[in-house]
PDB file of N, CA and C in Angstrom:
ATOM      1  N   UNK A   1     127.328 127.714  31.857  1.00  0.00           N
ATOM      2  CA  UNK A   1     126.807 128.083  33.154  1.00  0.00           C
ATOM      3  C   UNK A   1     127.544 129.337  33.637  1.00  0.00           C
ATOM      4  N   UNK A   2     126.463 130.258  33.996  1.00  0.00           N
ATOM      5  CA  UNK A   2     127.633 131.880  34.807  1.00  0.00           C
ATOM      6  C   UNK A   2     128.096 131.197  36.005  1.00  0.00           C
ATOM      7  N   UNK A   3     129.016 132.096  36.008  1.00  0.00           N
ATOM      8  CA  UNK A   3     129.985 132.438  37.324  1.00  0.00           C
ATOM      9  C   UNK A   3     129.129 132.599  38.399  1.00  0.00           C
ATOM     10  N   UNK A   4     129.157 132.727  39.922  1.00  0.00           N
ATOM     11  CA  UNK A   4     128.441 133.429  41.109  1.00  0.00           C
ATOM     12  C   UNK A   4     128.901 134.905  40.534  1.00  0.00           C
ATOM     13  N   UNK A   5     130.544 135.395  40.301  1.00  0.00           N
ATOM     14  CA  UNK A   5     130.766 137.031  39.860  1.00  0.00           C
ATOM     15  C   UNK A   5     129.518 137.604  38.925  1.00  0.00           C
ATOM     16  N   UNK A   6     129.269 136.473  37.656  1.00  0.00           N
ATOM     17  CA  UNK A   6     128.565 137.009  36.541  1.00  0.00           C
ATOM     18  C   UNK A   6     126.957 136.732  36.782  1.00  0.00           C
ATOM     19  N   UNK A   7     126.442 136.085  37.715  1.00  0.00           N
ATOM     20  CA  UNK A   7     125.274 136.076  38.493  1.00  0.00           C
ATOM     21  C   UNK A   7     125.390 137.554  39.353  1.00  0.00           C
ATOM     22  N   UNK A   8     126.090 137.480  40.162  1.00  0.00           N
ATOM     23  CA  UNK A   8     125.776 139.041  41.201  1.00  0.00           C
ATOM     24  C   UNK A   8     125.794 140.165  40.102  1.00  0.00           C
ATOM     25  N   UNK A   9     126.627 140.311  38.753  1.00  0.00           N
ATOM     26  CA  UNK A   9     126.340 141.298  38.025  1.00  0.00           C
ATOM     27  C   UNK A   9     125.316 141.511  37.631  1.00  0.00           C
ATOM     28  N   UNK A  10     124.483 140.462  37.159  1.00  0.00           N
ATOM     29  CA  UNK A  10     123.358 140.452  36.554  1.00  0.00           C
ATOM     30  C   UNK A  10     122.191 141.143  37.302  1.00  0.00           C
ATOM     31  N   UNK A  11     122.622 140.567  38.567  1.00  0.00           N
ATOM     32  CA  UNK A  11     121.228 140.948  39.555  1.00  0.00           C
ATOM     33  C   UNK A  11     121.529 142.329  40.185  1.00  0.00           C
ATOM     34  N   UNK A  12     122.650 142.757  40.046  1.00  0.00           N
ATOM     35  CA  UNK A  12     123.157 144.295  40.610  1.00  0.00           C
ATOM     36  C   UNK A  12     122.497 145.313  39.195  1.00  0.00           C
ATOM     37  N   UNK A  13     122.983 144.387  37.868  1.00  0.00           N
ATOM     38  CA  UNK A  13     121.922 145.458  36.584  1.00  0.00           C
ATOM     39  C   UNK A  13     120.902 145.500  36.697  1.00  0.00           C
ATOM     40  N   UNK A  14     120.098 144.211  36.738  1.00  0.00           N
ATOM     41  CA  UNK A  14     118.801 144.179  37.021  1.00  0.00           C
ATOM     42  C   UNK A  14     118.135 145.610  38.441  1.00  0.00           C
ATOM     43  N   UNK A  15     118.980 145.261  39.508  1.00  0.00           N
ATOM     44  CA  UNK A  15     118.586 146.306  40.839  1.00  0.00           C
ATOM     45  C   UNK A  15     118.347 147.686  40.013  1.00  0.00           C
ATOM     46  N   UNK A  16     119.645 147.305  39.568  1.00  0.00           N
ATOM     47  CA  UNK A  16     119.723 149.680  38.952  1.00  0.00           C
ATOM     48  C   UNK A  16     118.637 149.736  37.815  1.00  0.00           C
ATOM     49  N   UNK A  17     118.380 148.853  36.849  1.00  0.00           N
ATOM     50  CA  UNK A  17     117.100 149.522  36.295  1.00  0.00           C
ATOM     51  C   UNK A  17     115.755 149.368  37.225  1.00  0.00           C
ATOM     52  N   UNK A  18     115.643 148.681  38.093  1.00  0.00           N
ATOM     53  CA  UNK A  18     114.158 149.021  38.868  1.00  0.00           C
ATOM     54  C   UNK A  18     114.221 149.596  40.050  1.00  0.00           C
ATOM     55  N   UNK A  19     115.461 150.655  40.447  1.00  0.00           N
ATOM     56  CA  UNK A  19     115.579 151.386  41.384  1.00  0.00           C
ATOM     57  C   UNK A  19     116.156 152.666  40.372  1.00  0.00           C
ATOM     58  N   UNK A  20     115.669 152.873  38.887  1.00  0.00           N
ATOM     59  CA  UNK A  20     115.411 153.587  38.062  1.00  0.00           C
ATOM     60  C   UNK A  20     114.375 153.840  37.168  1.00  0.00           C
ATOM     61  N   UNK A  21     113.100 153.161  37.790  1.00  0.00           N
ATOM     62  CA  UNK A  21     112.044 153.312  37.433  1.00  0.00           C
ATOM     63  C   UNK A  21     110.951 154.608  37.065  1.00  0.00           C
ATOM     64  N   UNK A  22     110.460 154.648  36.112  1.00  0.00           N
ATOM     65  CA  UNK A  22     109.884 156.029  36.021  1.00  0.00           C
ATOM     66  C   UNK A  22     108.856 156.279  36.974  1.00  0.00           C
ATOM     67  N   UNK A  23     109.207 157.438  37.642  1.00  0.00           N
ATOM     68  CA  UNK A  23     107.939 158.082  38.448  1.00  0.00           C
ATOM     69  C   UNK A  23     106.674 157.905  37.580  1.00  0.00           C
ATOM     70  N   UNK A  24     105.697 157.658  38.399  1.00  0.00           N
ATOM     71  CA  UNK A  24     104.154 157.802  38.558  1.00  0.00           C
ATOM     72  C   UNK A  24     103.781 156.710  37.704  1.00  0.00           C
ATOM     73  N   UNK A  25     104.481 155.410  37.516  1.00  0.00           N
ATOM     74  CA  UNK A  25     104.146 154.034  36.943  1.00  0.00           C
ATOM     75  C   UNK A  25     103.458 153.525  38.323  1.00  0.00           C
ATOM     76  N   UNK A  26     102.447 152.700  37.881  1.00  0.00           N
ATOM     77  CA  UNK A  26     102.079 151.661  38.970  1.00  0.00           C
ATOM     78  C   UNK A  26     103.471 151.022  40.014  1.00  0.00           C
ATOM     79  N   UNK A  27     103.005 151.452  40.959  1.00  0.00           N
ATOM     80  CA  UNK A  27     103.923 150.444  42.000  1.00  0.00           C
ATOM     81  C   UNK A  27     105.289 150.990  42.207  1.00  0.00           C
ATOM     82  N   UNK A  28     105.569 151.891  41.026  1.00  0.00           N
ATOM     83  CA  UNK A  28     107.094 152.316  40.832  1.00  0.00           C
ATOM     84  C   UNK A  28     107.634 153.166  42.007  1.00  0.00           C
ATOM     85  N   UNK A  29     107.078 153.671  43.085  1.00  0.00           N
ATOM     86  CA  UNK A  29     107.906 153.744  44.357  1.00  0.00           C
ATOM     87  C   UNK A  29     108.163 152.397  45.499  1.00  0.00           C
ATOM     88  N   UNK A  30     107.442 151.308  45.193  1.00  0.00           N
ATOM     89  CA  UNK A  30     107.754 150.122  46.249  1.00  0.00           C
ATOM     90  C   UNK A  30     108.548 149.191  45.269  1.00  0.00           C
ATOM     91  N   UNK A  31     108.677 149.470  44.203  1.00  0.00           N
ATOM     92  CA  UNK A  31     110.032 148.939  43.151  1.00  0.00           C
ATOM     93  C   UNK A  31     111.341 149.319  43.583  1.00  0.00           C
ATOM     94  N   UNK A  32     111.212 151.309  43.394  1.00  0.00           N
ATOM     95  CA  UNK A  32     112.393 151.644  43.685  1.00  0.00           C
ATOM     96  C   UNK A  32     112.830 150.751  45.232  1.00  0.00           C
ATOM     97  N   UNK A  33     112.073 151.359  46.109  1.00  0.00           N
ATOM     98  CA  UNK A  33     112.343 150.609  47.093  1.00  0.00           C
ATOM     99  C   UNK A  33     113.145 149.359  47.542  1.00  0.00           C
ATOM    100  N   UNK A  34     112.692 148.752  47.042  1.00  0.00           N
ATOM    101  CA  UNK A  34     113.134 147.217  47.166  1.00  0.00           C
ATOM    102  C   UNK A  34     114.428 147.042  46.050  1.00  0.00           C
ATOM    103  N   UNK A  35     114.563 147.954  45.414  1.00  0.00           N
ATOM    104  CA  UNK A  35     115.689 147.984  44.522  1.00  0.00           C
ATOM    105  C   UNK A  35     116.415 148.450  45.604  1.00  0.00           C
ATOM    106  N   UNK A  36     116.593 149.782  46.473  1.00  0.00           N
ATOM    107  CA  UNK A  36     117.501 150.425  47.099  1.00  0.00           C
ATOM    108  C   UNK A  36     117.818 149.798  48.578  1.00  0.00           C
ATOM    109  N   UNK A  37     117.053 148.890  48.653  1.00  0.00           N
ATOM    110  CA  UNK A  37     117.207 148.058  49.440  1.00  0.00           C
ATOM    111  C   UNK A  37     118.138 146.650  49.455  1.00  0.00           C
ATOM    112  N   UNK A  38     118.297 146.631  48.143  1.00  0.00           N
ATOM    113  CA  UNK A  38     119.325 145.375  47.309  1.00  0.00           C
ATOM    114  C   UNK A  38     120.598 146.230  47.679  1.00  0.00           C
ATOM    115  N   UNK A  39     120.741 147.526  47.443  1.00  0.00           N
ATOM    116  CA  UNK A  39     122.064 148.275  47.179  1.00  0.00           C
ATOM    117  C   UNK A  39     122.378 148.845  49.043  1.00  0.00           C
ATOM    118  N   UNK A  40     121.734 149.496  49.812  1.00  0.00           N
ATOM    119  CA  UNK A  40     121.404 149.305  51.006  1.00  0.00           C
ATOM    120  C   UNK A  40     122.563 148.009  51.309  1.00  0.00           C
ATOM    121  N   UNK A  41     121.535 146.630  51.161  1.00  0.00           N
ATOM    122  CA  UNK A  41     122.686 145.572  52.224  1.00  0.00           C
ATOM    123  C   UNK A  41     123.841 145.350  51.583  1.00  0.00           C
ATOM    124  N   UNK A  42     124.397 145.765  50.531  1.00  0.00           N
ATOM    125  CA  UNK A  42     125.376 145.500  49.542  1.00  0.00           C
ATOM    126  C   UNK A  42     126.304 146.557  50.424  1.00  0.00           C
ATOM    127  N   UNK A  43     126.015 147.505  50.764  1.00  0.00           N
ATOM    128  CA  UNK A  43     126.928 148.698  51.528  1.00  0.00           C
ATOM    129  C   UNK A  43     126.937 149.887  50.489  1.00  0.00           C
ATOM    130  N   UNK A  44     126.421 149.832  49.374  1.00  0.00           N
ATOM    131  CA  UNK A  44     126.199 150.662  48.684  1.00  0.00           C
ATOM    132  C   UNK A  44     125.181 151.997  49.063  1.00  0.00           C
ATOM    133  N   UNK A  45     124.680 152.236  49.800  1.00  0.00           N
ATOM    134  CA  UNK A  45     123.742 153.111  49.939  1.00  0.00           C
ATOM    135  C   UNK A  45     123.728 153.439  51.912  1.00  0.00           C
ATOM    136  N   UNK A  46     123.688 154.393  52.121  1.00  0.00           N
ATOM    137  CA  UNK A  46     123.678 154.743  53.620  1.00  0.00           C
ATOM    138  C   UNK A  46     121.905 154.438  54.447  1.00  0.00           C
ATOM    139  N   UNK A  47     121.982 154.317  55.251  1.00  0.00           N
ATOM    140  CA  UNK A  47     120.735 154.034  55.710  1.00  0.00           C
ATOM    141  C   UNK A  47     119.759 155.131  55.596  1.00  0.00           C
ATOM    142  N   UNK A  48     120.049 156.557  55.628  1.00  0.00           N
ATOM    143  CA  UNK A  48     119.172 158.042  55.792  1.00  0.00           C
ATOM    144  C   UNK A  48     118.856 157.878  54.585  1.00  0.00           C
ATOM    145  N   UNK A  49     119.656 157.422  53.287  1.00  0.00           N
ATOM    146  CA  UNK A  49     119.108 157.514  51.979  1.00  0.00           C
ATOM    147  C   UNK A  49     117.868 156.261  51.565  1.00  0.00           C
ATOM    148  N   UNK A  50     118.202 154.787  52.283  1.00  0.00           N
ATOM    149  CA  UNK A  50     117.000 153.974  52.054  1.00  0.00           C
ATOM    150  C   UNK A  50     115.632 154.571  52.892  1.00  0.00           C
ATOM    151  N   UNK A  51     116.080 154.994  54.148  1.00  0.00           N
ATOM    152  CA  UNK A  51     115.044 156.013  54.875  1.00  0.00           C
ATOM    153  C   UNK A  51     114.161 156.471  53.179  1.00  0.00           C
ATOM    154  N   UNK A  52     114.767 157.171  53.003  1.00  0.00           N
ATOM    155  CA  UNK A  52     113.549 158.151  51.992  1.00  0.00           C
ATOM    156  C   UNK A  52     113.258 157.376  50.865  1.00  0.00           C
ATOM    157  N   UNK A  53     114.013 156.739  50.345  1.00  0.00           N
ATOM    158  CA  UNK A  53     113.216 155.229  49.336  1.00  0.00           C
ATOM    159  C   UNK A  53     112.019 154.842  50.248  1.00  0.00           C
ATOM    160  N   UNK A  54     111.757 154.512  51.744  1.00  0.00           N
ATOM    161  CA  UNK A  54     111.005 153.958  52.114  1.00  0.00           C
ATOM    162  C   UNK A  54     109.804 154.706  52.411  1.00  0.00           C
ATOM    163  N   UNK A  55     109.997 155.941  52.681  1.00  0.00           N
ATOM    164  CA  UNK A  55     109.176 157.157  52.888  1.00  0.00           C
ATOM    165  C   UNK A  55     108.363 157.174  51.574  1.00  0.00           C
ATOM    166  N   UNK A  56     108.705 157.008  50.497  1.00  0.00           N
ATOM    167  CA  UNK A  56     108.727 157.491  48.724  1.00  0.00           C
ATOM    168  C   UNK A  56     107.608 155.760  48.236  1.00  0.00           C
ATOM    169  N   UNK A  57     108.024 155.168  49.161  1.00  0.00           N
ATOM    170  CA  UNK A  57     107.239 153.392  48.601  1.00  0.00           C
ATOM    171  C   UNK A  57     105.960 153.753  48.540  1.00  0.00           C
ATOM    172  N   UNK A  58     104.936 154.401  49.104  1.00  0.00           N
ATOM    173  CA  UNK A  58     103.687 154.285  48.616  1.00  0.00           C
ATOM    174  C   UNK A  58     102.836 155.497  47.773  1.00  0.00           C
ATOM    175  N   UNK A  59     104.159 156.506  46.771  1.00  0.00           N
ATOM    176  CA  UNK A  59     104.089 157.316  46.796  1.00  0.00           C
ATOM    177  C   UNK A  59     104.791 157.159  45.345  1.00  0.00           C
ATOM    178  N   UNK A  60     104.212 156.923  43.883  1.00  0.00           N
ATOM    179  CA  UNK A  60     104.968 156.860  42.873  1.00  0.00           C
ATOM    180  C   UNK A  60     104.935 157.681  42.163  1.00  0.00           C
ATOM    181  N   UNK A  61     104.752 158.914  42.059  1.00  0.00           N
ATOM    182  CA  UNK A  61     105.101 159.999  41.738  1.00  0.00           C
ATOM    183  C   UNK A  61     106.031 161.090  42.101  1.00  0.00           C
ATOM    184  N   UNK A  62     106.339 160.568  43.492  1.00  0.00           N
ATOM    185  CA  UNK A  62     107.627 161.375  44.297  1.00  0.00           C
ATOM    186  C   UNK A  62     108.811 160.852  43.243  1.00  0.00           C
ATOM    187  N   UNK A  63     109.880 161.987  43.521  1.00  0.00           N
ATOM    188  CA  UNK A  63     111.088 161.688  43.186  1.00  0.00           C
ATOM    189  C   UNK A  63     111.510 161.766  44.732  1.00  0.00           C
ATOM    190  N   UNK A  64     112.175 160.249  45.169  1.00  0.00           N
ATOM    191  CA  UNK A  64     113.107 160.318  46.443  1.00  0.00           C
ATOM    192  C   UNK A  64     114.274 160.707  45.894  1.00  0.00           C
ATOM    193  N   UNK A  65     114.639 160.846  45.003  1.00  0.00           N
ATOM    194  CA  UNK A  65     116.479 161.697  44.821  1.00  0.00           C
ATOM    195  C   UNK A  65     116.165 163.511  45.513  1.00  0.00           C
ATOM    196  N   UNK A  66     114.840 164.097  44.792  1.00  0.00           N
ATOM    197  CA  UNK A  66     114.561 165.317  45.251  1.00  0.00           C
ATOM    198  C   UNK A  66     114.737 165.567  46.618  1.00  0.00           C
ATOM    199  N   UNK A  67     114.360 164.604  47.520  1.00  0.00           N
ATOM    200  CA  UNK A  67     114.253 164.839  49.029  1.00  0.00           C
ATOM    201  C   UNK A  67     115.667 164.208  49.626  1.00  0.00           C
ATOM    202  N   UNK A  68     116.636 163.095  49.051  1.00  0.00           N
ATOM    203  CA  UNK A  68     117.342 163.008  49.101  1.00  0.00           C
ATOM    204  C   UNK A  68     118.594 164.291  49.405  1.00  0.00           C
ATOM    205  N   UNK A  69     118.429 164.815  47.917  1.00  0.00           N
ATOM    206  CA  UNK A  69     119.232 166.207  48.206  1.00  0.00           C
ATOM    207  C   UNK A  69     118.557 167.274  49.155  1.00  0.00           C
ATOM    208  N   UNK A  70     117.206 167.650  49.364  1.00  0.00           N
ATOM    209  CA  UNK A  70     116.924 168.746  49.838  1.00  0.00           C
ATOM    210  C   UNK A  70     117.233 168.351  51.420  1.00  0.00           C
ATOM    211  N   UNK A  71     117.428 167.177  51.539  1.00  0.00           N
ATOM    212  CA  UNK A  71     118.045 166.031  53.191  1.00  0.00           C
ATOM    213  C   UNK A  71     119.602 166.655  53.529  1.00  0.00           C
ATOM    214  N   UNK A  72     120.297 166.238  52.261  1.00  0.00           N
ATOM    215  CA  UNK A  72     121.831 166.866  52.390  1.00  0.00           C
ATOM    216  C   UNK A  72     122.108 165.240  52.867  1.00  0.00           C
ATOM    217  N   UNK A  73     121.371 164.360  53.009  1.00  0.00           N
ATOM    218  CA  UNK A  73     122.270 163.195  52.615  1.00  0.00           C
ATOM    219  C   UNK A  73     122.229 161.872  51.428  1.00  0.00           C
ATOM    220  N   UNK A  74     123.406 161.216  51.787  1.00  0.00           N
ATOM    221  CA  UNK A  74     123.245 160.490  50.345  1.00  0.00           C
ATOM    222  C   UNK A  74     123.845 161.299  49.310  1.00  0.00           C
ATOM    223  N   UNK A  75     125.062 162.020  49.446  1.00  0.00           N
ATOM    224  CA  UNK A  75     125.677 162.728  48.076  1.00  0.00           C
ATOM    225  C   UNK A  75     126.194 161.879  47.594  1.00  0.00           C
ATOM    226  N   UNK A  76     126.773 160.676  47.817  1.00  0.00           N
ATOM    227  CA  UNK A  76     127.182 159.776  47.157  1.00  0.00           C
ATOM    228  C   UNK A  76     126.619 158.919  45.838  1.00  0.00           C
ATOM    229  N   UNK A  77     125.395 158.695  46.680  1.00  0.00           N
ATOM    230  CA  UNK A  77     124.397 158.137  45.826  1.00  0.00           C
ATOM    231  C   UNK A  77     123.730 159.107  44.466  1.00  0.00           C
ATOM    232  N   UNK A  78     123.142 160.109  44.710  1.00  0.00           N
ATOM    233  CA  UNK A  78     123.101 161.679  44.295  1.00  0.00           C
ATOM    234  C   UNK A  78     124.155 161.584  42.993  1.00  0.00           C
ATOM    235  N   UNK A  79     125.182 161.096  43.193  1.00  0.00           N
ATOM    236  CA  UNK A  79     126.409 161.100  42.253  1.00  0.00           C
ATOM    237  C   UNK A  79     126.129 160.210  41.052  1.00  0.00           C
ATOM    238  N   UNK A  80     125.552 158.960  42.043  1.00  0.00           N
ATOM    239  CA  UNK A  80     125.878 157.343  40.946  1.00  0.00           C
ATOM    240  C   UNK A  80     124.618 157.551  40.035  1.00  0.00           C
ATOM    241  N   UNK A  81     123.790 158.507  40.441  1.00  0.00           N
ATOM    242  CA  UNK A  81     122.411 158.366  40.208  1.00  0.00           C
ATOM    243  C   UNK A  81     122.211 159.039  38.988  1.00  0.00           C
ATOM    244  N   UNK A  82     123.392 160.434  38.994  1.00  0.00           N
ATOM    245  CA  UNK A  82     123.366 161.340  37.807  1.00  0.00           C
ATOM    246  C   UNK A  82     122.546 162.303  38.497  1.00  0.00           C
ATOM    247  N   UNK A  83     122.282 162.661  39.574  1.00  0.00           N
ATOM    248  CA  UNK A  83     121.754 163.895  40.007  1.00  0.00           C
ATOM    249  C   UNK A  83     122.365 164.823  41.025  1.00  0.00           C
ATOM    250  N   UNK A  84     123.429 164.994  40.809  1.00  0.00           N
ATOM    251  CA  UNK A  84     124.367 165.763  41.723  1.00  0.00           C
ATOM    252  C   UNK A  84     124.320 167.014  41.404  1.00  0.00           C
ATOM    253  N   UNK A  85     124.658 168.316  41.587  1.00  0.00           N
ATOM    254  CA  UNK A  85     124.371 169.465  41.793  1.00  0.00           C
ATOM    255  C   UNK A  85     124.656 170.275  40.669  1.00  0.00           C
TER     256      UNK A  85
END
């Protein structure tokens, strides 16, 4: 039987591949979404940056990292994401 530690890992890997979903898949901006929304209440993510995940949800061909940076916020995230400058 896992741990609760080795349960929250699982579901924190699980978050990052479907809040790494490929643009312009079915559904794949209300995925990301709800992925960045896992990382969001975790304290991982600032609120201006789930802002544009949420902006980006009905919209799966956007890249929200693009508007992210062209925002100037969320460099943090920008970082974890592999898209920093």
């Amino acid at each position: 039987m896992a741990s609760e530690a080795e349960d929250l890992e699982a579901e924190a890997a699980e978050q990052w591949q479907l809040v790494n979903t490929p643009l312009g898949e079915m559904w794949s901006g209300r995925t990301r979404y709800a992925a960045a929304m896992f990382f969001f209440k975790r304290g991982e993510m600032n609120a201006e940056t789930l802002e544009v995940y949420r902006i980006c949800a009905r919209l799966d061909a956007e890249n929200p990292l693009a508007i992210i940076r062209a925002r100037g916020v969320g460099q943090e995230w920008l970082k974890r994401m592999g898209y920093g400058k």
